[in-house]
Protein backbone atom coordinates (compact mmCIF):
# COMPACT_ATOMS: atom_id res chain seq x y z
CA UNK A 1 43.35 -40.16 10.97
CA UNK A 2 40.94 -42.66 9.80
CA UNK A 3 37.51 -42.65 11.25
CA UNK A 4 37.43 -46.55 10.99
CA UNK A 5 40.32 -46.85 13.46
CA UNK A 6 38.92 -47.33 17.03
CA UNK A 7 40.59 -45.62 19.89
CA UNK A 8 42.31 -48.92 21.60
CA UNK A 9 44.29 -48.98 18.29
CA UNK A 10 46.74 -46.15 19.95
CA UNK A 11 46.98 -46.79 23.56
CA UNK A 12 48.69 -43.98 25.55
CA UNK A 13 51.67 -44.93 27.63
CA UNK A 14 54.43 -42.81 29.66
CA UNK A 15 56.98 -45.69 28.18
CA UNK A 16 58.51 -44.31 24.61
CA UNK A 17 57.87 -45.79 21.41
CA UNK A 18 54.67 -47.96 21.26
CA UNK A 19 54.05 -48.39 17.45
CA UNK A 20 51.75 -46.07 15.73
CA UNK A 21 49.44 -48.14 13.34
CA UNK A 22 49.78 -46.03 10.71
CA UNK A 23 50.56 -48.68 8.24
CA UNK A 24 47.30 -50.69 9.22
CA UNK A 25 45.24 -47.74 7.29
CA UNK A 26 44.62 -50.46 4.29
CA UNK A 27 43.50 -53.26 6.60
CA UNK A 28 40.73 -50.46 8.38
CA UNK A 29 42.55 -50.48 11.85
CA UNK A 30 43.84 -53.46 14.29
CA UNK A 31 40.62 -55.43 14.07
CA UNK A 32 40.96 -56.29 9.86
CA UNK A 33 45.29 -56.52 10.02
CA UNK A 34 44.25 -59.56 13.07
CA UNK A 35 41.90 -61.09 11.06
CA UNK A 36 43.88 -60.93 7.77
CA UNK A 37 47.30 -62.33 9.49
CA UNK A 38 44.53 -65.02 11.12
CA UNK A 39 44.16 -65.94 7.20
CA UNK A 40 47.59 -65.76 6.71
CA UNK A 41 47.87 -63.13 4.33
CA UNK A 42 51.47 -62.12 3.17
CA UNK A 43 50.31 -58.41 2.92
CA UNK A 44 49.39 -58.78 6.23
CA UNK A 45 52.37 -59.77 7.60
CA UNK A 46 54.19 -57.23 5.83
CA UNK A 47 51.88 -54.22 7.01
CA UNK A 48 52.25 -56.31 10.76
CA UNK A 49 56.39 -56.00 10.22
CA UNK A 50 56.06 -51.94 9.28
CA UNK A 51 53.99 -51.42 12.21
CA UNK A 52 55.71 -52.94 15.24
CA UNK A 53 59.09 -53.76 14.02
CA UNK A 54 60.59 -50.51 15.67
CA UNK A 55 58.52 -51.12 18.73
CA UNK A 56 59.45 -54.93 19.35
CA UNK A 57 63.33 -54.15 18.49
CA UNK A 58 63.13 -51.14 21.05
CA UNK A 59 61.77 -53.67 23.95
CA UNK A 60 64.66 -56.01 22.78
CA UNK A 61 66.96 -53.42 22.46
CA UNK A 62 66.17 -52.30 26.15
CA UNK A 63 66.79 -56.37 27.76
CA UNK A 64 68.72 -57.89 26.39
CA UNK A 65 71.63 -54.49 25.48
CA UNK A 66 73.99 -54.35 23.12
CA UNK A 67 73.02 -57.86 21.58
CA UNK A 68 75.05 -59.29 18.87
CA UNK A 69 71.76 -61.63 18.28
CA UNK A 70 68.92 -59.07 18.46
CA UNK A 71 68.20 -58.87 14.98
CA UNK A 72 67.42 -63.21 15.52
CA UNK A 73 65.77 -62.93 18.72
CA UNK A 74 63.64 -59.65 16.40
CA UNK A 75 63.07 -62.02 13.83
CA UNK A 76 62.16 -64.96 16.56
CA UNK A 77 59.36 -62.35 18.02
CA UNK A 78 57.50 -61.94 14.74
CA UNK A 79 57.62 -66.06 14.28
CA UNK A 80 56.28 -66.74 17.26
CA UNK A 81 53.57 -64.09 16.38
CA UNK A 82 52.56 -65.44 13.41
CA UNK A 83 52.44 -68.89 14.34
CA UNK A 84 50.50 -67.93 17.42
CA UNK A 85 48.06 -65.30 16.36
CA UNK A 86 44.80 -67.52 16.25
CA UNK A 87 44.91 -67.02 20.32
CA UNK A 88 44.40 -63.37 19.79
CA UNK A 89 41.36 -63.26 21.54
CA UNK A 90 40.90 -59.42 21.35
CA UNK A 91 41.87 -58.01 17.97
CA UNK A 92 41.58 -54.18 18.68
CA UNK A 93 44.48 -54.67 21.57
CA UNK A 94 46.70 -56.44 18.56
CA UNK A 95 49.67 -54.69 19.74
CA UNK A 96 49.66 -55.23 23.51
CA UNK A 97 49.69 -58.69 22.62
CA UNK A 98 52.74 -58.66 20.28
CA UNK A 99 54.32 -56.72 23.29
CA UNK A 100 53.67 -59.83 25.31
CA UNK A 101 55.29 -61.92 22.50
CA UNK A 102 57.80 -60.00 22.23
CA UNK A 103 58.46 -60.32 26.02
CA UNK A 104 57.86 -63.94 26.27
CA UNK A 105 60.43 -64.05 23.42
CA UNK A 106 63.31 -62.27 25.50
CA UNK A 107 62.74 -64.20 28.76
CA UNK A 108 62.93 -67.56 26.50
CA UNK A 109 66.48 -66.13 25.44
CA UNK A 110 67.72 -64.63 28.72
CA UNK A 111 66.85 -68.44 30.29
CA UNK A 112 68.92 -70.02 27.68
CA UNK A 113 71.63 -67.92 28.30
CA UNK A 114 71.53 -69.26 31.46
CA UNK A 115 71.66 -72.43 30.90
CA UNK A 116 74.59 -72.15 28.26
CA UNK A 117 76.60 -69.98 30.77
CA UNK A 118 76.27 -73.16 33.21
CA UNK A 119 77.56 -75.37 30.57
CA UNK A 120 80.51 -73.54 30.27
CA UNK A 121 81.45 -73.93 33.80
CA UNK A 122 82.74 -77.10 32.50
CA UNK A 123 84.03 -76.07 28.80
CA UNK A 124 87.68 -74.27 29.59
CA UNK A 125 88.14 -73.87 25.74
CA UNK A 126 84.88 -71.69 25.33
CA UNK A 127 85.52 -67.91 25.76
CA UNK A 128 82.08 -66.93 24.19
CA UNK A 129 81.70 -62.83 25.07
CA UNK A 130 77.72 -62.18 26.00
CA UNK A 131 78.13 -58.66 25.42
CA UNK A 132 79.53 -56.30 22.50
CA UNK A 133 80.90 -53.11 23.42
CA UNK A 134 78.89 -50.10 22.45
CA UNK A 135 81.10 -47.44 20.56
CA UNK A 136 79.37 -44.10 21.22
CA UNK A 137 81.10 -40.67 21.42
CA UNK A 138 80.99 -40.39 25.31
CA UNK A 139 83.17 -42.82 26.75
CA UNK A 140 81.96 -42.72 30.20
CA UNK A 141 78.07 -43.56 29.04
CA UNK A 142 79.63 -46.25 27.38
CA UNK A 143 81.21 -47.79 29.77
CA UNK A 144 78.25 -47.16 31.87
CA UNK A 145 75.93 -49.20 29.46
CA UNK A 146 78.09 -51.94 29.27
CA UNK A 147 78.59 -52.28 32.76
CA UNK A 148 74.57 -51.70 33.57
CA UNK A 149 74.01 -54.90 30.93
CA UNK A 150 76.57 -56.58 32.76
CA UNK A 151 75.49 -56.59 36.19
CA UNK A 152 71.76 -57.23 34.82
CA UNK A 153 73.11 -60.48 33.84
CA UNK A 154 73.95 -61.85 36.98
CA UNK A 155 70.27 -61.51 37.74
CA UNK A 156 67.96 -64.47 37.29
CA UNK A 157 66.14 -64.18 33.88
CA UNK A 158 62.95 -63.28 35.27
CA UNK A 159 64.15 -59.94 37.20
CA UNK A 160 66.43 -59.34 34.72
CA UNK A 161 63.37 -58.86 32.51
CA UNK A 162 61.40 -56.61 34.73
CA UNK A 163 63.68 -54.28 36.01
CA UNK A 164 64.89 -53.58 32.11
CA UNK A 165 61.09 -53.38 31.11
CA UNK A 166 60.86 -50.69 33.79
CA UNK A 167 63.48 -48.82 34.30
CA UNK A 168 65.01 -48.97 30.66
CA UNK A 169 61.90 -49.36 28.63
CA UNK A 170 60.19 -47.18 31.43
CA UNK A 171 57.22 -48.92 31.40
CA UNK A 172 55.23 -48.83 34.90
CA UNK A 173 55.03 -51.49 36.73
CA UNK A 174 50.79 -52.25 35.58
CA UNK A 175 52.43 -52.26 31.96
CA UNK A 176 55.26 -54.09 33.10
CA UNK A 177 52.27 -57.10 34.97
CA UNK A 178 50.15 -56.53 31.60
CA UNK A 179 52.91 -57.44 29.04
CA UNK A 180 54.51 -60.33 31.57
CA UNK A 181 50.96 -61.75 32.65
CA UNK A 182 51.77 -60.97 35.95
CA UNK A 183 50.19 -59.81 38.87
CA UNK A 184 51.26 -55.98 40.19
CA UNK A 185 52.25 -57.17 43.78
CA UNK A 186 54.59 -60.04 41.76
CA UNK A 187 56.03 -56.85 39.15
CA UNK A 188 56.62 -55.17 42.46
CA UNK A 189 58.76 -57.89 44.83
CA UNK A 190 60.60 -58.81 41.38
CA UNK A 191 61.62 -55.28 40.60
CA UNK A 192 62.20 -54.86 44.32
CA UNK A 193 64.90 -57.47 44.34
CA UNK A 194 66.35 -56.98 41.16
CA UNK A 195 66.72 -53.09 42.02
CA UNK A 196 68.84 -53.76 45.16
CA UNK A 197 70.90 -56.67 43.42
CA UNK A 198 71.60 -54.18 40.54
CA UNK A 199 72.62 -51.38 42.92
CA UNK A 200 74.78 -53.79 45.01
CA UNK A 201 76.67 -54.65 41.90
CA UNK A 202 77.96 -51.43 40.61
CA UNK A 203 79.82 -48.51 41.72
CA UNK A 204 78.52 -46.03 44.17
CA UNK A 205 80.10 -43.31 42.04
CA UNK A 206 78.96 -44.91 38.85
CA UNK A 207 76.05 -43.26 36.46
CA UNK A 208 74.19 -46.38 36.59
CA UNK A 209 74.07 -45.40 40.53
CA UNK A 210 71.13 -42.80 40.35
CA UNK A 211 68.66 -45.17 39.78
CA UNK A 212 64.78 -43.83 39.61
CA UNK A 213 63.03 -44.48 42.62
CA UNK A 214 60.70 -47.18 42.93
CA UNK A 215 57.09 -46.42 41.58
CA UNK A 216 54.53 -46.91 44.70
């Protein structure tokens, strides 16, 4: 590993898959990749993409499910990156704030969903499906997917977000305040509520109905 690379560059979390900046080698760490997508550099972006690409399409992945539009809503995060970067205020933490972007990103979608499920209330002829079905080997965990993604959707967009951070992402619940800008005791009353709406809305003899307990 490169001596040049500070230690914030590769924060330790319990929650899987926070992107290794392994690509970022050329650019000497976080610090130089910030300031060269700052200058708009088209390396830059590309060494950006290598890095966190599997990272921001696993936190997408985990909220919004089976998505036939993640690879748009992936493609959304990294726009509203680059057009945003300049308010990087602290280049070494360059990938907890894509994870914030990222974030931001998914709530903006969830929230439009929202809104277009309201507007068909009144549509008859529009039979739009929000969710694909998975097509694993076991059935059951199928089944149990879809109908976990399913039930998250009835939440508003805002616990929706949380509780999938946490307990599919498995970030805790500071990570979970950190990447939302919220504050802990907010994380927890949000997570709190969208954990007993979830479990009220499935099976008790479902998969989805051993459910981690909460994290004091």
């Amino acid at each position: 590993m490169s001596s040049a690379r500070r230690a914030s560059d590769e924060p330790t979390s319990r929650f899987r898959g926070w992107p290794q900046p392994d690509t970022t080698v050329a650019f000497a760490g976080s610090e130089a990749l910030a300031a060269a997508l700052k200058r708009g550099q088209p390396e830059a972006r590309a060494a950006f993409f290598d890095t966190y690409e599997p990272h921001a399409r696993r936190i997408l992945t985990h909220v919004l499910g089976p998505d036939p539009e993640l690879t748009d809503v992936l493609h959304d995060s990294f726009v509203n990156a680059f057009r945003s970067v300049h308010t990087l205020r602290d280049p070494s933490a360059l990938g907890a704030w894509f994870t914030r972007v990222t974030v931001f990103t998914a709530r903006k979608v969830l929230r439009s969903r929202r809104r277009r499920a309201w507007l068909r209330l009144f549509k008859s002829d529009e039979h739009e499906a929000v969710w694909e079905p998975l097509a694993p080997d076991d059935v059951e965990k199928s089944h149990a997917v879809h109908a976990a993604y399913s039930a998250l959707a009835k939440l508003p967009a805002d616990e929706q977000l949380v509780f999938a951070l946490h307990y599919v992402q498995g970030m805790t619940l500071n990570e979970v305040g950190a990447a939302c800008e919220l504050s802990l005791s907010t994380v927890k009353r949000r997570v709190k509520r969208a954990r007993t709406a979830f479990l009220s809305g499935i099976d008790a003899g479902s998969l989805l109905a051993v459910l981690p307990e909460e994290e004091a």
